[in-house]
N, C-alpha and C. Protein backbone atom coordinates (compact mmCIF):
# COMPACT_ATOMS: atom_id res chain seq x y z
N UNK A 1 17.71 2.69 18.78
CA UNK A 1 18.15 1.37 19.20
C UNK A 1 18.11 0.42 18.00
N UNK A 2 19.31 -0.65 18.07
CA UNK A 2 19.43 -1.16 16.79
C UNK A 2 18.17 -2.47 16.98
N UNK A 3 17.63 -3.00 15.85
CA UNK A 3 17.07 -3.77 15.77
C UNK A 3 17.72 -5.23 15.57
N UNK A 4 17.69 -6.09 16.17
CA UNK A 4 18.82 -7.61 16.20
C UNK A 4 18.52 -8.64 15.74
N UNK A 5 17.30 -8.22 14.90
CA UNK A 5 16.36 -9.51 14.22
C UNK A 5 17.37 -10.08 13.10
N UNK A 6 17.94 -11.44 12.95
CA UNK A 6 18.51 -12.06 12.03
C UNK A 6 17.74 -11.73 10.92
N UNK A 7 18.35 -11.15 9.69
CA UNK A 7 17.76 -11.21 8.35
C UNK A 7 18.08 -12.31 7.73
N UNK A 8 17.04 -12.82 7.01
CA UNK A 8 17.20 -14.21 6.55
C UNK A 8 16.40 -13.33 4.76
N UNK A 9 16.95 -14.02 4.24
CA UNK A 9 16.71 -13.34 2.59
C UNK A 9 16.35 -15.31 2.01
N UNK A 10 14.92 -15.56 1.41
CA UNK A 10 15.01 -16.88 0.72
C UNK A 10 14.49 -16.69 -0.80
N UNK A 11 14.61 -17.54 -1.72
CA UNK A 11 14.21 -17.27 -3.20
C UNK A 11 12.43 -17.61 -3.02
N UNK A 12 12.13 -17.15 -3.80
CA UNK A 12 11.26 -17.42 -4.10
C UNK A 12 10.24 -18.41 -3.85
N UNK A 13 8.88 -17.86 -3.07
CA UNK A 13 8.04 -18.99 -2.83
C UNK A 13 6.67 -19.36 -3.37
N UNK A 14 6.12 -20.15 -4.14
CA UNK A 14 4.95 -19.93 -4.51
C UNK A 14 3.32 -20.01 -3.00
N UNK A 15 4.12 -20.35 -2.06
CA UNK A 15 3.66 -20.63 -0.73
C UNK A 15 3.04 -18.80 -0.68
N UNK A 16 3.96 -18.18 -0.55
CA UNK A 16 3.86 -16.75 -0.61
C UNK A 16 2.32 -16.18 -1.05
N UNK A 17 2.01 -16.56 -2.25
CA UNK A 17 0.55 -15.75 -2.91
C UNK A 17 -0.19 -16.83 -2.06
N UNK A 18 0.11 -18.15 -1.83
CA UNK A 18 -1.53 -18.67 -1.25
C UNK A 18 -1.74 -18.20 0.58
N UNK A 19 -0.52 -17.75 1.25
CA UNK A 19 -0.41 -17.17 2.41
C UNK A 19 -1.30 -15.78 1.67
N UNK A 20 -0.85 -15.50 1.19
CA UNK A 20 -1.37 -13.90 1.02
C UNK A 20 -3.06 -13.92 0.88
N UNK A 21 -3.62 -15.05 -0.09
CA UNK A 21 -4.86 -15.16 -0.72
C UNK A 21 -5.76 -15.69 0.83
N UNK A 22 -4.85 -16.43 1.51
CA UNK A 22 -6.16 -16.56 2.59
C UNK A 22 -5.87 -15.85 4.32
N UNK A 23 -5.02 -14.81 4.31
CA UNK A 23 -5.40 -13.44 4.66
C UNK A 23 -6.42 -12.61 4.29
N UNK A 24 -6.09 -12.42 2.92
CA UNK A 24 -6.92 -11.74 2.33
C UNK A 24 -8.67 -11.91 2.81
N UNK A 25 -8.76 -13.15 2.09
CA UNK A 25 -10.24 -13.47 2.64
C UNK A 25 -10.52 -13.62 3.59
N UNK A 26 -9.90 -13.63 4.53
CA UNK A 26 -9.99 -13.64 5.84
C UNK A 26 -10.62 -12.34 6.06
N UNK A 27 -9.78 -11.42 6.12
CA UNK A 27 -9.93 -10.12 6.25
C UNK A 27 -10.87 -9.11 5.82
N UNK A 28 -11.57 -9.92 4.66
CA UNK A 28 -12.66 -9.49 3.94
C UNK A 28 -13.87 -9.36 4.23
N UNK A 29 -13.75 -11.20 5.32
CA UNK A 29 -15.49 -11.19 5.81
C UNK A 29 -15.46 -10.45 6.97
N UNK A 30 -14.72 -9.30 7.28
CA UNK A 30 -14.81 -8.57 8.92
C UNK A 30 -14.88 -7.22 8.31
N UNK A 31 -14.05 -6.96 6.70
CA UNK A 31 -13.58 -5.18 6.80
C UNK A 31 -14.42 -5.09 5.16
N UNK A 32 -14.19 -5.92 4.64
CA UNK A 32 -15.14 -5.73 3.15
C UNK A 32 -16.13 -4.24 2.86
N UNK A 33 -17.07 -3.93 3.80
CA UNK A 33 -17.97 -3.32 3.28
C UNK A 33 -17.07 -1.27 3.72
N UNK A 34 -15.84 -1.39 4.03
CA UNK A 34 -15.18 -0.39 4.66
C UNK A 34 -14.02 -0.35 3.91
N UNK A 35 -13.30 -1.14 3.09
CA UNK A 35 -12.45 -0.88 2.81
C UNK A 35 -12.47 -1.22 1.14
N UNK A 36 -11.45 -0.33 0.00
CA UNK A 36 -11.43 -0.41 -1.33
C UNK A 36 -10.57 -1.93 -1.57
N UNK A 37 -9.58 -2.24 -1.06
CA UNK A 37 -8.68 -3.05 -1.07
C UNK A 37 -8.26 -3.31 -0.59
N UNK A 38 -7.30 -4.99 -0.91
CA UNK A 38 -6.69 -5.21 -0.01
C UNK A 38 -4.93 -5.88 -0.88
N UNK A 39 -4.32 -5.43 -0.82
CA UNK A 39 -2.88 -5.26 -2.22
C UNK A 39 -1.76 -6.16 -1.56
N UNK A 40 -1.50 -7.47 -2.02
CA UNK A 40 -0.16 -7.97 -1.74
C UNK A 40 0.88 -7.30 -2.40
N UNK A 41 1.67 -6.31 -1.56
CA UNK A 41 2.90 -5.67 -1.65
C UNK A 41 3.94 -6.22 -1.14
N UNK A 42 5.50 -5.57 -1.40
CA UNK A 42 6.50 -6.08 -0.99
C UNK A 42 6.65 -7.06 -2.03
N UNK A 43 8.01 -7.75 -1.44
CA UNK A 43 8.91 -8.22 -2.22
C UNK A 43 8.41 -9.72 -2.84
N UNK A 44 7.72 -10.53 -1.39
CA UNK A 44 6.72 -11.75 -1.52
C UNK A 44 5.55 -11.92 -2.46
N UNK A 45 5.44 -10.48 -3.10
CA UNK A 45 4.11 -10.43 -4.21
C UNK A 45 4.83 -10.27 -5.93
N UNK A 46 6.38 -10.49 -5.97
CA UNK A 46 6.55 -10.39 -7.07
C UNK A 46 7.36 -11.69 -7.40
N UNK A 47 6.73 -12.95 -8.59
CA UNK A 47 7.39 -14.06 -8.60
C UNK A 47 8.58 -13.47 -9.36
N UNK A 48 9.27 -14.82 -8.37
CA UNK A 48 11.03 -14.99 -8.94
C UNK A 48 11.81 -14.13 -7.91
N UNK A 49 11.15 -13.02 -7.18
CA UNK A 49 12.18 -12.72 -5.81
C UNK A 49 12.32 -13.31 -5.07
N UNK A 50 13.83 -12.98 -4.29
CA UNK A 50 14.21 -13.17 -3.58
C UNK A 50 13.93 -12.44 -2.02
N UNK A 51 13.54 -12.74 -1.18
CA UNK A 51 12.46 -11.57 0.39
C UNK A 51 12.62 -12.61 1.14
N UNK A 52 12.67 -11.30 2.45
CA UNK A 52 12.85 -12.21 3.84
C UNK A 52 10.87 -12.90 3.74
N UNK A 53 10.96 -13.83 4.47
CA UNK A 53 9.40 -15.08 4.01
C UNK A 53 8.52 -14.44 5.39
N UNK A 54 8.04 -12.87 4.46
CA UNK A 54 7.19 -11.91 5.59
C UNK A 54 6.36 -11.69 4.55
N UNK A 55 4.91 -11.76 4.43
CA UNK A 55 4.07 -10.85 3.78
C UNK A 55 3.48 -9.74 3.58
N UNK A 56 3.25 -8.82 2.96
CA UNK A 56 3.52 -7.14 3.23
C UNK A 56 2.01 -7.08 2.45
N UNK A 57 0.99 -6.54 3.33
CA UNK A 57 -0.20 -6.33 3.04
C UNK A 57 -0.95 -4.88 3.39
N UNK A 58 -1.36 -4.06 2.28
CA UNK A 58 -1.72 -3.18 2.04
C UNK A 58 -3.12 -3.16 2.10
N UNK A 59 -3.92 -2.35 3.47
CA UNK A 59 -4.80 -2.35 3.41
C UNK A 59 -5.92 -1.17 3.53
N UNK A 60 -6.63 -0.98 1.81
CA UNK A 60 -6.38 0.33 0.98
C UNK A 60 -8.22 1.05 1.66
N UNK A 61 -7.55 1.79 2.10
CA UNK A 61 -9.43 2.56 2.57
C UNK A 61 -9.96 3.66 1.37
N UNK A 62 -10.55 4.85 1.60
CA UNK A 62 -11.13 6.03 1.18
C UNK A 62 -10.02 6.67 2.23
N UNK A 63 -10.40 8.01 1.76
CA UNK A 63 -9.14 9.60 2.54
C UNK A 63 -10.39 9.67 3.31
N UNK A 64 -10.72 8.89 4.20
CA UNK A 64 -11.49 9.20 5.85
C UNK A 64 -11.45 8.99 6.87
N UNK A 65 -11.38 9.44 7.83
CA UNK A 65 -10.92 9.33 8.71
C UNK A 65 -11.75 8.62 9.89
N UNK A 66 -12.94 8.74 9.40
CA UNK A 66 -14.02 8.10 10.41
C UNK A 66 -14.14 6.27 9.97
N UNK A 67 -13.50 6.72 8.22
CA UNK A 67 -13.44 4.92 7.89
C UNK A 67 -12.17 4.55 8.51
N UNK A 68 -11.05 5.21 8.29
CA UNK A 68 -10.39 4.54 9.04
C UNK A 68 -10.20 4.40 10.50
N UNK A 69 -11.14 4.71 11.33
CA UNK A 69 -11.20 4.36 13.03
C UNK A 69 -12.21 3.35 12.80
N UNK A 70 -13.00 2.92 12.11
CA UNK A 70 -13.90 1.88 11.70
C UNK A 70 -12.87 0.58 11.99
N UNK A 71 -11.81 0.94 11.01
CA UNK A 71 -11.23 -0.47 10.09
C UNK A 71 -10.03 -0.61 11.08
N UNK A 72 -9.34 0.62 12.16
CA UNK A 72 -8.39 0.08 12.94
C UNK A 72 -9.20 -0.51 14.17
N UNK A 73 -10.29 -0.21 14.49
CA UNK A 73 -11.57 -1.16 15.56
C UNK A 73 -11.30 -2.35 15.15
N UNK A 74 -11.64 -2.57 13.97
CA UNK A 74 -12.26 -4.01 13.44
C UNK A 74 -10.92 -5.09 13.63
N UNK A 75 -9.63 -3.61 12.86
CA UNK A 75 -8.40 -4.72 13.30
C UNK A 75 -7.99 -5.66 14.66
N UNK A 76 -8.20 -4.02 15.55
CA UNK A 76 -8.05 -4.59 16.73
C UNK A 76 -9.00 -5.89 17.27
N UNK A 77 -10.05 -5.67 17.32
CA UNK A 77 -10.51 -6.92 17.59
C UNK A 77 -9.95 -8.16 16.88
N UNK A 78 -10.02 -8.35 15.70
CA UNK A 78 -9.35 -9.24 14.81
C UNK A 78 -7.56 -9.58 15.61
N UNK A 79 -7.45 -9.47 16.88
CA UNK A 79 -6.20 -9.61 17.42
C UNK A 79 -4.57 -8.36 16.98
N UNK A 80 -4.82 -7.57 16.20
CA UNK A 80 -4.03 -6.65 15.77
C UNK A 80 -3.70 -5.50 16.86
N UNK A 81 -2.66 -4.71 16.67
CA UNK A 81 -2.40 -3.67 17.69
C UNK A 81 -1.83 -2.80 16.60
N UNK A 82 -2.29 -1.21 16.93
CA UNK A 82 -2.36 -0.37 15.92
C UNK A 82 -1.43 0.16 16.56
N UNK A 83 -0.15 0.55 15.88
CA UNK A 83 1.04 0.95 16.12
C UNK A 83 1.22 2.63 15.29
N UNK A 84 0.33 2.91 14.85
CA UNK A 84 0.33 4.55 14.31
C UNK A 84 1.33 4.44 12.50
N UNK A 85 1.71 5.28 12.52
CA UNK A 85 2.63 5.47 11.43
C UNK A 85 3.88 4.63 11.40
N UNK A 86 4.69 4.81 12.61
CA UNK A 86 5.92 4.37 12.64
C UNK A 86 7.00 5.19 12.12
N UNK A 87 6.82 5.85 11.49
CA UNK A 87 7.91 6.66 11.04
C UNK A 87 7.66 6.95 9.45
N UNK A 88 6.53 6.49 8.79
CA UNK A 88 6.62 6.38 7.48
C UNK A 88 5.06 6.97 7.09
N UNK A 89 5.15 7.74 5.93
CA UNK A 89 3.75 8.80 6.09
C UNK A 89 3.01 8.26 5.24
N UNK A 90 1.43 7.98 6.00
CA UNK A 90 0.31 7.14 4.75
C UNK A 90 0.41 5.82 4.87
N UNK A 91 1.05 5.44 6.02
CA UNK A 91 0.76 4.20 6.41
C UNK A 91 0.65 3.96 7.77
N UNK A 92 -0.67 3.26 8.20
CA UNK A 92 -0.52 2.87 9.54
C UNK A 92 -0.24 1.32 9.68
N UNK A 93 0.15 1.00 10.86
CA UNK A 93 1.28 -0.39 10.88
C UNK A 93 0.42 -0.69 12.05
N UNK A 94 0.62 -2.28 11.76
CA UNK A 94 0.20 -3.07 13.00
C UNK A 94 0.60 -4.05 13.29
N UNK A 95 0.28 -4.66 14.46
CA UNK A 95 1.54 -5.96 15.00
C UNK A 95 0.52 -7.27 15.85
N UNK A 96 0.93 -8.23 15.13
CA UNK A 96 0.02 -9.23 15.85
C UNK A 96 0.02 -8.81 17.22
N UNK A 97 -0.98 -9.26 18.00
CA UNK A 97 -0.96 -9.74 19.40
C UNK A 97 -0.50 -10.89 20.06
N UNK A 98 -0.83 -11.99 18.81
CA UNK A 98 -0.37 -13.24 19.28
C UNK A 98 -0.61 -13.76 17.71
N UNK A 99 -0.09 -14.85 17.50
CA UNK A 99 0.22 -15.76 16.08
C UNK A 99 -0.96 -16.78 15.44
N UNK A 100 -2.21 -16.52 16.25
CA UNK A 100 -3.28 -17.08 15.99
C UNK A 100 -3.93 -15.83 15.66
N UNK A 101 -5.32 -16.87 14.70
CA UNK A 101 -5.45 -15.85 14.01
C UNK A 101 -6.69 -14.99 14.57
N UNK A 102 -7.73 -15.53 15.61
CA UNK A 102 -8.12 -14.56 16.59
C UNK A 102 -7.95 -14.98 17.78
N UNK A 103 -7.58 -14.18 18.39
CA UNK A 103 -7.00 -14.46 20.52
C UNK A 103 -8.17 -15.29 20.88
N UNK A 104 -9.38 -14.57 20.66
CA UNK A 104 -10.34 -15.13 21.62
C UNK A 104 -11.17 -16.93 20.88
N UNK A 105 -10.72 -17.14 19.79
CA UNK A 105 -11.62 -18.37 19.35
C UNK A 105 -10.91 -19.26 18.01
N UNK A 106 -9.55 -19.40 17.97
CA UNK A 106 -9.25 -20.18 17.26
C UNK A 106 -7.52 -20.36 17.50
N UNK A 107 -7.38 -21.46 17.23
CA UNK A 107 -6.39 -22.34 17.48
C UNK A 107 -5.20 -22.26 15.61
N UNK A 108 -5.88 -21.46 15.01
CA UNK A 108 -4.93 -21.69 13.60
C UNK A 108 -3.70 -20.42 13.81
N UNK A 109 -2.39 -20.61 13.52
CA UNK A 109 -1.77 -19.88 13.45
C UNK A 109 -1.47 -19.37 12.16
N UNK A 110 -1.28 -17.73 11.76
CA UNK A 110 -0.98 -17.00 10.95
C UNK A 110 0.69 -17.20 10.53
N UNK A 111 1.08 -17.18 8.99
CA UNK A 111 2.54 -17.03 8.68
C UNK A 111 2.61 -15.46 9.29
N UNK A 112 4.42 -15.04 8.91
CA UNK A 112 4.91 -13.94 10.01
C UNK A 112 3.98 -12.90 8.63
N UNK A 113 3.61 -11.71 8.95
CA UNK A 113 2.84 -10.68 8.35
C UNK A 113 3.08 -9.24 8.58
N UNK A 114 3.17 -8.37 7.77
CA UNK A 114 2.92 -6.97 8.19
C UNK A 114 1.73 -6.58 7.96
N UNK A 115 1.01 -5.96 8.21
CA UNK A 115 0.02 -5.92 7.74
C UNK A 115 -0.21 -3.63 8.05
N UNK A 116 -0.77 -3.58 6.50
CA UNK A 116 -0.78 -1.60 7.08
C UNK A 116 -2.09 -1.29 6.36
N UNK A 117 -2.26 0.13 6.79
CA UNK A 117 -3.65 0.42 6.94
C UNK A 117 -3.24 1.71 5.61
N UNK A 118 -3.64 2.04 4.64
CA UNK A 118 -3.24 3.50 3.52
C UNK A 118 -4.50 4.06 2.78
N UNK A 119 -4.65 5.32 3.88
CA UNK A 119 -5.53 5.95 2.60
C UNK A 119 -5.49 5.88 0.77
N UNK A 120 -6.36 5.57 0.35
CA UNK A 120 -5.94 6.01 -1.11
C UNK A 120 -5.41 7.22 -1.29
N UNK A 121 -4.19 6.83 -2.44
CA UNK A 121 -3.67 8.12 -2.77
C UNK A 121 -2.23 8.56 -1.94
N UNK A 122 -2.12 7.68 -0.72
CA UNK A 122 -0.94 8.16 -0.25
C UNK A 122 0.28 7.80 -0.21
N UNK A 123 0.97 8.76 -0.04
CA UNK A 123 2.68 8.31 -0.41
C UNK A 123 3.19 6.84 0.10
N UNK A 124 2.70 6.77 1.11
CA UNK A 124 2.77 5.07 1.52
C UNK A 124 2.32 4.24 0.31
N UNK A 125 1.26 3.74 0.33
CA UNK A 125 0.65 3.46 -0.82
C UNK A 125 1.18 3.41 -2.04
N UNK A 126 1.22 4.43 -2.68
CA UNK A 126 1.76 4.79 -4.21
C UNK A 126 3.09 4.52 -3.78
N UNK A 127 4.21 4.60 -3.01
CA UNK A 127 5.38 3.21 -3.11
C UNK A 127 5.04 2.47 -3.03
N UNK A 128 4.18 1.31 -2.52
CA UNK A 128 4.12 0.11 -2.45
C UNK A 128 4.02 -0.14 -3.75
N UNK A 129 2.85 0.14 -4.69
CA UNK A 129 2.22 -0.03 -5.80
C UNK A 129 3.49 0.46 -6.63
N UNK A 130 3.99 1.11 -6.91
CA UNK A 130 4.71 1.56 -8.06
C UNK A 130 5.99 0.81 -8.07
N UNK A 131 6.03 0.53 -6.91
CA UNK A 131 7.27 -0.34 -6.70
C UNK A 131 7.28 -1.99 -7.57
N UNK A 132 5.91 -2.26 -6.77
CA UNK A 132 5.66 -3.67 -7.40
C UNK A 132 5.35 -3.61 -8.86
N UNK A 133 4.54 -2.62 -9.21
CA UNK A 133 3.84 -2.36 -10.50
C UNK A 133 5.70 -2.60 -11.71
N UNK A 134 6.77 -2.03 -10.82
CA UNK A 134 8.08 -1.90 -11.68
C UNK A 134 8.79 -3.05 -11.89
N UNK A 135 8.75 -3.68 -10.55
CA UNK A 135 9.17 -5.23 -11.15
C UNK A 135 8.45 -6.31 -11.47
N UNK A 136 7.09 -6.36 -11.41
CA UNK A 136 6.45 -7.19 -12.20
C UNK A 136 6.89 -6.87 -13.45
N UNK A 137 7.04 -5.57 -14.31
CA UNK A 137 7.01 -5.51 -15.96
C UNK A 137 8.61 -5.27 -15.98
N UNK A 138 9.48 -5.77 -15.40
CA UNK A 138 11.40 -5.54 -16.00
C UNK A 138 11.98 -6.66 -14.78
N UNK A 139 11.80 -7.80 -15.42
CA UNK A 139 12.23 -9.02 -14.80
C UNK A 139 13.84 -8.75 -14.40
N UNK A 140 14.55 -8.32 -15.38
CA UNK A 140 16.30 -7.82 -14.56
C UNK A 140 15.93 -6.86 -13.56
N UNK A 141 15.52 -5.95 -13.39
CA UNK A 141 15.41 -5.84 -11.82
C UNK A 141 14.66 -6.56 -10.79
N UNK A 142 14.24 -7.48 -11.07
CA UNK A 142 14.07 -8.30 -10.32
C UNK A 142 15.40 -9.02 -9.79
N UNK A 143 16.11 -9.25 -10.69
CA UNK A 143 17.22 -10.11 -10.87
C UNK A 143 18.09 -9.19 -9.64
N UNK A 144 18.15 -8.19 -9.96
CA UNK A 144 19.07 -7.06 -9.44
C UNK A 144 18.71 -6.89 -7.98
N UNK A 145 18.10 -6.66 -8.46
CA UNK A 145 17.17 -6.38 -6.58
C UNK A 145 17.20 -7.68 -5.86
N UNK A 146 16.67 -9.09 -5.80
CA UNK A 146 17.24 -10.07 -4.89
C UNK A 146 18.72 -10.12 -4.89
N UNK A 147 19.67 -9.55 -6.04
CA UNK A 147 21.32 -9.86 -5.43
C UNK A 147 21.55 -9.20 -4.35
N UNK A 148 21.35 -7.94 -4.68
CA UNK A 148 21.08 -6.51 -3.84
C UNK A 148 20.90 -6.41 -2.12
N UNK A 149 19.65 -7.76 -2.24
CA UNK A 149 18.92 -7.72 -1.14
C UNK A 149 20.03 -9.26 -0.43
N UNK A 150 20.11 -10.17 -1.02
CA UNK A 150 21.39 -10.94 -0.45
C UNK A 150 22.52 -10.41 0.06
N UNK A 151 23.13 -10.07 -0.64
CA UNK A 151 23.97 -9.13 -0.28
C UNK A 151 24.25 -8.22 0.92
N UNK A 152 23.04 -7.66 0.65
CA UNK A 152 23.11 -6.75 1.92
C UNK A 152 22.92 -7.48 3.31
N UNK A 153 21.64 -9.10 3.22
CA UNK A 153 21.53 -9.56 4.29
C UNK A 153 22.60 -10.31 4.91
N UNK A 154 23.95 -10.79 3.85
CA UNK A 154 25.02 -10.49 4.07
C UNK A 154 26.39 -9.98 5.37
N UNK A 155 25.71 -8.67 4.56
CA UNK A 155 26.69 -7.92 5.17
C UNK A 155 26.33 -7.46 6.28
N UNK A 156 24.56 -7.18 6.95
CA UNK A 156 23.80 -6.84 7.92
C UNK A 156 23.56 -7.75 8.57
N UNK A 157 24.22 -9.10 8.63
CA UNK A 157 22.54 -9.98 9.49
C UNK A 157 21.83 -9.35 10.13
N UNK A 158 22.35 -8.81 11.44
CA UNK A 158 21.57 -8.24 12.32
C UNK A 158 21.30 -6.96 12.32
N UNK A 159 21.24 -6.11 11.17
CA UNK A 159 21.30 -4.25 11.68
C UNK A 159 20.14 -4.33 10.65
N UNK A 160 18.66 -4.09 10.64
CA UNK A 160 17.76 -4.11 9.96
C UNK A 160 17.64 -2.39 9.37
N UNK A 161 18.45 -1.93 10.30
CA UNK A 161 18.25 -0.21 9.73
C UNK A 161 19.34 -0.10 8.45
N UNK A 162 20.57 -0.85 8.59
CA UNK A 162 21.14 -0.58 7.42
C UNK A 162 20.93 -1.69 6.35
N UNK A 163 20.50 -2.42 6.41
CA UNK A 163 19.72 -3.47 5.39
C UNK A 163 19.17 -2.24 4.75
N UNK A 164 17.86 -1.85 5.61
CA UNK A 164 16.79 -1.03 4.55
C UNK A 164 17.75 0.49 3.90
N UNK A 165 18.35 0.90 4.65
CA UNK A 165 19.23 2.12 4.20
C UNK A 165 19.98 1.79 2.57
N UNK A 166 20.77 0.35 2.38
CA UNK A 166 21.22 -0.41 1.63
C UNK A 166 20.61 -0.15 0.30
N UNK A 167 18.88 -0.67 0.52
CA UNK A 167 18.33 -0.95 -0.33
C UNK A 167 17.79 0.29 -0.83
N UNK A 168 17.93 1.70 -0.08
CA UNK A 168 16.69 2.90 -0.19
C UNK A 168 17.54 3.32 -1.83
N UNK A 169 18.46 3.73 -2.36
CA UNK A 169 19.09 4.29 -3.94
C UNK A 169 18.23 3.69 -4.93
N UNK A 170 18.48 1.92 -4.43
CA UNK A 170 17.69 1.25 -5.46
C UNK A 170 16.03 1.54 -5.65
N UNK A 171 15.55 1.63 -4.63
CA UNK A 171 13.93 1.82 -4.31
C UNK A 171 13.69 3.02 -5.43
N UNK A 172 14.22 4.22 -4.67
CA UNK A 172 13.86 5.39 -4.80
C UNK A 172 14.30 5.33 -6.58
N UNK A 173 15.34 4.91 -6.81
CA UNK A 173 16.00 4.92 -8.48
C UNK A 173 14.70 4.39 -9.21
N UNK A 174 13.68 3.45 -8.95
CA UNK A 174 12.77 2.91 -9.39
C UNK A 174 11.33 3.41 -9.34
N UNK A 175 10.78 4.04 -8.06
CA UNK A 175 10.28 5.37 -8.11
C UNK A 175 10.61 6.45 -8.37
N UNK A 176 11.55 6.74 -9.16
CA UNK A 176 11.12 8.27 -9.58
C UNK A 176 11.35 7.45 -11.38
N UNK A 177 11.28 6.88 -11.84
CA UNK A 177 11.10 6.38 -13.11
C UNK A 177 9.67 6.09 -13.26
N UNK A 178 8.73 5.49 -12.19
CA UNK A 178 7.68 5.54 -11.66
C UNK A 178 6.64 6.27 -11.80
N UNK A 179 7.40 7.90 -11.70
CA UNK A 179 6.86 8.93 -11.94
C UNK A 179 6.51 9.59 -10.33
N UNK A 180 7.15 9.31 -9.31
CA UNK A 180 6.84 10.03 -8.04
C UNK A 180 7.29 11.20 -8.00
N UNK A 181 6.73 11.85 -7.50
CA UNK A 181 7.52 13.37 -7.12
C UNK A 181 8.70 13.41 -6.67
N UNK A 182 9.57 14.56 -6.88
CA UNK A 182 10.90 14.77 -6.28
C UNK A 182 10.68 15.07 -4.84
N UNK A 183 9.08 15.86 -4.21
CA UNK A 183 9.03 15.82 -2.71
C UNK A 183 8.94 14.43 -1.81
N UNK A 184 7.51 13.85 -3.01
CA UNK A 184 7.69 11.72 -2.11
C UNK A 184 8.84 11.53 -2.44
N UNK A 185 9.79 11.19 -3.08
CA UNK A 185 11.12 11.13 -3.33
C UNK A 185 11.67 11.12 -2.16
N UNK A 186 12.01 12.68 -1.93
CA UNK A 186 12.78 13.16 -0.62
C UNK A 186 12.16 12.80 0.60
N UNK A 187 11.09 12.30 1.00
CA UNK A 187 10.08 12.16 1.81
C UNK A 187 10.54 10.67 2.15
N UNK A 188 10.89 9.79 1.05
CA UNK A 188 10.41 8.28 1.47
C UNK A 188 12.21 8.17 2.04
N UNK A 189 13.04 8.96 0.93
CA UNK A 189 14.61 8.78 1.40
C UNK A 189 14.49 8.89 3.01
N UNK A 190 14.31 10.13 3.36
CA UNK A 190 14.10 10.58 5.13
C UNK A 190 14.02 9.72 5.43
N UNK A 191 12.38 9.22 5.49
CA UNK A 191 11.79 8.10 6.03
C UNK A 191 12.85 6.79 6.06
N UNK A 192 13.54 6.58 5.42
CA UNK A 192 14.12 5.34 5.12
C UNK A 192 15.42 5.52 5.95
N UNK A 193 16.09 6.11 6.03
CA UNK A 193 16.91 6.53 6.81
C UNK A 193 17.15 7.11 8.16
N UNK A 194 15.86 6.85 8.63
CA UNK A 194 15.69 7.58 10.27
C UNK A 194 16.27 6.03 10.99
């Protein structure tokens, strides 16, 4: 089923890192002593892009499995709903419950967020990171990649599957320079295209 969410593509916000910075700490005084990190990814963590005004937060455990039923508990309470993989391997995804930032005792509302759960080490993960790690250090793809991403929101407003389909040559062209495997390679293409 197609997804009908208007894509909206805006330049650059410095709003972006201070949304991100008090998530972060937020998130810290509940999961801190359980989790390695916590990584502003996506497009909103690299200045001078152009991204739909969503924050993409990476939230980095140990390869355990008992930590991570710890840290999807903690989410859930924290108002989150653990949505599994989704279709994409080494990441678990989650979805507000409601736009405040806990159901049961506060009145502040959260900007829009993704927020995912990645063992260290996994293919989820190591795209996020290698991705960002590529356009922080080669400012023309930066350049390239918000036309890219205009463009396409463009030509998609509403089809969010071929937006991301759009963008997967460029991604993947940038991870495997990256140094990803030709299997994550083929792995994230799939993924991107289901």
């Amino acid at each position: 089923m197609k997804n009908t969410v208007t894509i909206i593509i805006e330049p650059f916000s410095l709003q972006w890192e201070k949304h991100f910075s008090s998530l972060q700490a937020y998130l810290l005084q509940y999961l801190e002593n359980d989790i390695l990190n916590i990584e502003h990814v996506g497009s909103t963590a690299v200045p001078g892009m152009s991204a739909k005004p969503v924050i993409d937060l990476d939230i980095v455990i140990s390869n355990d499995n008992t930590v991570m039923k710890r840290v999807i508990d903690k989410l859930e309470m924290l108002g989150y709903q653990h949505c599994g993989e989704m279709g994409i391997s080494g990441r678990e995804a989650f979805k507000r419950r409601s736009s405040k930032v806990r159901v049961t005792d506060s009145n502040k509302e959260w900007f829009k967020h993704h927020l995912y759960l990645c063992k260290e080490g996994s293919v989820g993960l190591r795209n996020h990171l290698a991705l960002k790690k590529h356009l922080l250090e080669n400012p023309q793809m930066v350049v390239e990649y918000s036309a890219l991403k205009r463009e396409l929101a463009m030509k998609y407003p509403n089809d969010m599957e071929a937006y991301i389909e759009g963008k997967t040559e460029f991604i993947l062209n940038i991870l495997k320079i990256e140094g990803l495997s030709g299997d994550d390679l083929d792995l994230i293409k799939k993924e991107n295209e289901m």
